[in-house]
C-alpha atoms as a PDB file:
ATOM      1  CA  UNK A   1      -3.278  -5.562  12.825  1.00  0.00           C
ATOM      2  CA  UNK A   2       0.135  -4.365  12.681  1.00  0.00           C
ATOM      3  CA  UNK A   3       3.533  -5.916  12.814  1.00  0.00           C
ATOM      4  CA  UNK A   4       4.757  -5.248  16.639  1.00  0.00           C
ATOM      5  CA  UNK A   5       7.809  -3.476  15.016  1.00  0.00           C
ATOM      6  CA  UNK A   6       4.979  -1.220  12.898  1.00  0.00           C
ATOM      7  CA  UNK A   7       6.765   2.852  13.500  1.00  0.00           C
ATOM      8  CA  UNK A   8       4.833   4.434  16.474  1.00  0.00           C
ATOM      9  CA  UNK A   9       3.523   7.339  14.784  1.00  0.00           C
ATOM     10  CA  UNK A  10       1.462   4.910  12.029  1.00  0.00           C
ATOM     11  CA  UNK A  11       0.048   3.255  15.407  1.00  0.00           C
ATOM     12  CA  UNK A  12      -0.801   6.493  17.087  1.00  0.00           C
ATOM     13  CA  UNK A  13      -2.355   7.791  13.574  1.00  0.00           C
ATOM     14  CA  UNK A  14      -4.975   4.762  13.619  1.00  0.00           C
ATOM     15  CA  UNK A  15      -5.814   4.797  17.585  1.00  0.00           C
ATOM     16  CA  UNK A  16      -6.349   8.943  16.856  1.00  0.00           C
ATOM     17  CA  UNK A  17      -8.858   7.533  14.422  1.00  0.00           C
ATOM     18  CA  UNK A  18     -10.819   5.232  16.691  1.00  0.00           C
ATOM     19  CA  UNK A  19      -9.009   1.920  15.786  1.00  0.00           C
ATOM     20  CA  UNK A  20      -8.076  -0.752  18.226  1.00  0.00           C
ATOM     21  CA  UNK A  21      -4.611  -1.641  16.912  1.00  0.00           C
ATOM     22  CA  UNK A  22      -3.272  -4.731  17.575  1.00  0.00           C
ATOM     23  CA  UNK A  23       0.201  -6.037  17.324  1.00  0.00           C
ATOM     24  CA  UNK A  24       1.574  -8.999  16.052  1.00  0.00           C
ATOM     25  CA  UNK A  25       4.751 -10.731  14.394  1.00  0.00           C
ATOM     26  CA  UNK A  26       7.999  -9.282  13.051  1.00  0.00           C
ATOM     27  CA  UNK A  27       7.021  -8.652   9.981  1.00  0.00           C
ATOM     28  CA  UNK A  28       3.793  -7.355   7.849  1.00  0.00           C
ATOM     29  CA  UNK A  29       3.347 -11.211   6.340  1.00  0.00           C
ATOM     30  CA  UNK A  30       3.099 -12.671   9.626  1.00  0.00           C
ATOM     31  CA  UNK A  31       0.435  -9.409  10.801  1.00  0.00           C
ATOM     32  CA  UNK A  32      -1.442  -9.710   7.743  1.00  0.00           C
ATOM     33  CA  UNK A  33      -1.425 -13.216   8.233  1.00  0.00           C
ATOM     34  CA  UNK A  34      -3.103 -13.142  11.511  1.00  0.00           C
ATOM     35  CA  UNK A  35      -5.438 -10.686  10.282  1.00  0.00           C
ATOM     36  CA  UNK A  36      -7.062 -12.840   7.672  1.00  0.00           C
ATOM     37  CA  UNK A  37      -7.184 -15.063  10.548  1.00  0.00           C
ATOM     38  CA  UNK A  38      -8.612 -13.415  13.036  1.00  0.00           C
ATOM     39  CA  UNK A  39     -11.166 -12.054  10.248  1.00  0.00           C
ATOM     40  CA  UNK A  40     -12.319 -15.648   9.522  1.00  0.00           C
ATOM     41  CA  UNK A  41     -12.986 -16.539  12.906  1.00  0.00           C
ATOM     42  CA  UNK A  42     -14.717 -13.696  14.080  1.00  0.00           C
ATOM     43  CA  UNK A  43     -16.590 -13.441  10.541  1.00  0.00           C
ATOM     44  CA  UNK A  44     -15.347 -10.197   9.218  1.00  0.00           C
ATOM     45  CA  UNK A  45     -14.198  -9.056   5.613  1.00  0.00           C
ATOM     46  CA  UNK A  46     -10.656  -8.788   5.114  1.00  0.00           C
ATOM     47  CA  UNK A  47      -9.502  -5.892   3.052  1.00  0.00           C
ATOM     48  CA  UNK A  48      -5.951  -6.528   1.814  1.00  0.00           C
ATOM     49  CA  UNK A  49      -4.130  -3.300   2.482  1.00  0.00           C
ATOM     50  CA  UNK A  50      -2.725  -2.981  -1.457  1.00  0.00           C
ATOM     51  CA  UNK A  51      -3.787  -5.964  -2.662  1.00  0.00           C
ATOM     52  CA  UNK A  52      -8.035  -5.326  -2.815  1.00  0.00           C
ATOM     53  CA  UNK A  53      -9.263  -3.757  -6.138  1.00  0.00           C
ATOM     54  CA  UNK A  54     -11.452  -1.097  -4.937  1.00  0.00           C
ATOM     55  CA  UNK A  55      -7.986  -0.118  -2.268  1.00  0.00           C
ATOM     56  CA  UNK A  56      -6.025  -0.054  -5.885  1.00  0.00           C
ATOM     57  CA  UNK A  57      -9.072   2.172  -7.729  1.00  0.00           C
ATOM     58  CA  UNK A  58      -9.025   4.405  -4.685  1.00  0.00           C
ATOM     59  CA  UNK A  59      -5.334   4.857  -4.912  1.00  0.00           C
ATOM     60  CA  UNK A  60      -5.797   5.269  -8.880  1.00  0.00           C
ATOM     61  CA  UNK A  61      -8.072   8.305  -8.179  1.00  0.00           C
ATOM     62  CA  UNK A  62      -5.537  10.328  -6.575  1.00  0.00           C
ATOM     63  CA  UNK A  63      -4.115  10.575 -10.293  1.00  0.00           C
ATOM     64  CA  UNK A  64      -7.341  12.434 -11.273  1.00  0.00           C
ATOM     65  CA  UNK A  65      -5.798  15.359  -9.050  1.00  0.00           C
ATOM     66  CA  UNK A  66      -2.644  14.883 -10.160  1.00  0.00           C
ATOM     67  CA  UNK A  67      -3.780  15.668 -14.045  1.00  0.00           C
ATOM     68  CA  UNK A  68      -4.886  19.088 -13.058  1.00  0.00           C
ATOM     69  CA  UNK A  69      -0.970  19.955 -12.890  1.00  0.00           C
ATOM     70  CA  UNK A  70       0.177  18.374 -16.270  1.00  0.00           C
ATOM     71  CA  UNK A  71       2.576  16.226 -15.305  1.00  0.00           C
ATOM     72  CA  UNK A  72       4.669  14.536 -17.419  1.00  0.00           C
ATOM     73  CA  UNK A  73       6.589  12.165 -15.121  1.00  0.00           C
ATOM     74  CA  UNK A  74       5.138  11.255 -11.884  1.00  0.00           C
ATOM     75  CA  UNK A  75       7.593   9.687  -8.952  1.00  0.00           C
ATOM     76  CA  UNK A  76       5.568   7.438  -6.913  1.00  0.00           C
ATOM     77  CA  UNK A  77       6.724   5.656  -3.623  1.00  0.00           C
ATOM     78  CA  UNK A  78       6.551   1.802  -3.849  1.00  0.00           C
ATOM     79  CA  UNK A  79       5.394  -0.031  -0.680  1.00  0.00           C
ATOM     80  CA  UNK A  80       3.125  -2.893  -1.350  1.00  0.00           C
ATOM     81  CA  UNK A  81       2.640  -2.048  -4.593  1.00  0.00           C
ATOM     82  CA  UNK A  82      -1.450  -0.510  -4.373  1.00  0.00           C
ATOM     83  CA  UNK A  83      -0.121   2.956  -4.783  1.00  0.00           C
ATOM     84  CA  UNK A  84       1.708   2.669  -8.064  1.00  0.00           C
ATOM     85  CA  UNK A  85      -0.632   0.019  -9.339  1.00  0.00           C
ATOM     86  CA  UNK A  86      -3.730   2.667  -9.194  1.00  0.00           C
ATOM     87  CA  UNK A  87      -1.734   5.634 -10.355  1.00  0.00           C
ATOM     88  CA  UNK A  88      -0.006   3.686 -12.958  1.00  0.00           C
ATOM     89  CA  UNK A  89      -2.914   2.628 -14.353  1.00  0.00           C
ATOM     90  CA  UNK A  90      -4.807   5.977 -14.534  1.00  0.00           C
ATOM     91  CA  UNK A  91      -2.021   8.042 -15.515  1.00  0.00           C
ATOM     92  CA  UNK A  92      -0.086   5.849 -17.926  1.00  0.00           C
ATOM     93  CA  UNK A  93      -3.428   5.769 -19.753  1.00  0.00           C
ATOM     94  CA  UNK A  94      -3.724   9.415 -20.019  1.00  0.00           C
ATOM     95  CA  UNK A  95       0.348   9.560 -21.472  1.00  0.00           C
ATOM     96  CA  UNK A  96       2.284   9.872 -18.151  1.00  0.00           C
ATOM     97  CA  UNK A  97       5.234   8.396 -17.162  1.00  0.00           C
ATOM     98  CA  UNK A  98       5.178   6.943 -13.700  1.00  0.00           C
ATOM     99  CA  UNK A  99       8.410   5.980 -12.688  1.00  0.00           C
ATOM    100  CA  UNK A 100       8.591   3.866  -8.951  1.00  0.00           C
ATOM    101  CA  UNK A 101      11.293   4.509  -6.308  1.00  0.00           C
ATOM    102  CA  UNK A 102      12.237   2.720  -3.317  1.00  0.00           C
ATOM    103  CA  UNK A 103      14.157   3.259  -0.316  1.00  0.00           C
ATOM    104  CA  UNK A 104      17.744   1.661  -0.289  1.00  0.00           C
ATOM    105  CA  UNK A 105      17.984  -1.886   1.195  1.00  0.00           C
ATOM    106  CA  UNK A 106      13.902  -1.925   1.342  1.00  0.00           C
ATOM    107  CA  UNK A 107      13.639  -2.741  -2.254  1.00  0.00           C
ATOM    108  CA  UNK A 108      11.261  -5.466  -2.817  1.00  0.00           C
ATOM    109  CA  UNK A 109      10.283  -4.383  -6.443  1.00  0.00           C
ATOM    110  CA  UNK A 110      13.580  -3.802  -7.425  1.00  0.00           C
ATOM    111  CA  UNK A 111      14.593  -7.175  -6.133  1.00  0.00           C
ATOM    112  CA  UNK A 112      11.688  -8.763  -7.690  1.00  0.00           C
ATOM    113  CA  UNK A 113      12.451  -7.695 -10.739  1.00  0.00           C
ATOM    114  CA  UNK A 114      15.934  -8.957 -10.988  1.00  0.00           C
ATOM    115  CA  UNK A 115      14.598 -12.112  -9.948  1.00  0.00           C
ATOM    116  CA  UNK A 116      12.432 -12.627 -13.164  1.00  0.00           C
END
């Protein structure tokens, strides 16, 4: 399930991979939204994208790979949050600084924040 505004080349990346992609509302709330619906009635498990605790330790064990290098900052894209919240908590435990950036005007985090 993908918002029908979702950027072509994501779409064509999961139908590559055998998916049946289906579209639906402007925005990834209203998609995930049906999802979770469409999961319930047809009896399926939902796996929240970034949200799921074994998607956040998977995302986490990238930062195994990343120790081989030494960092000691690490600049991680912030999306729905699953990325940062599995390297952050690998890394940050092992003494790196993760620092989160965003794209201008698509700054949920940053906006979240401010908010607080």
């Amino acid at each position: 399930m993908v918002p029908e505004n979702a950027p072509q080349v994501k779409v064509d990346g999961c139908l590559s991979l055998g998916a049946t992609v289906v579209r639906h509302g402007d925005s990834f709330d209203k998609a995930c939204a049906k999802a979770i619906q469409m999961t319930e009635e047809l009896g399926w498990n939902f796996v929240h994208p970034f949200e799921d605790p074994n998607i956040i330790a998977g995302q986490g064990s990238m930062g195994v790979e990343l120790m081989e290098v030494d960092p000691d900052v690490v600049v991680v894209p912030i999306g729905g949050g699953g990325l940062i919240s599995g390297l952050g908590l690998y890394l940050q435990s092992r003494g790196v600084r993760v620092v989160g950036a965003q794209i201008v005007n698509v700054d949920n985090m940053a906006r979240s924040i401010e908010g607080c």
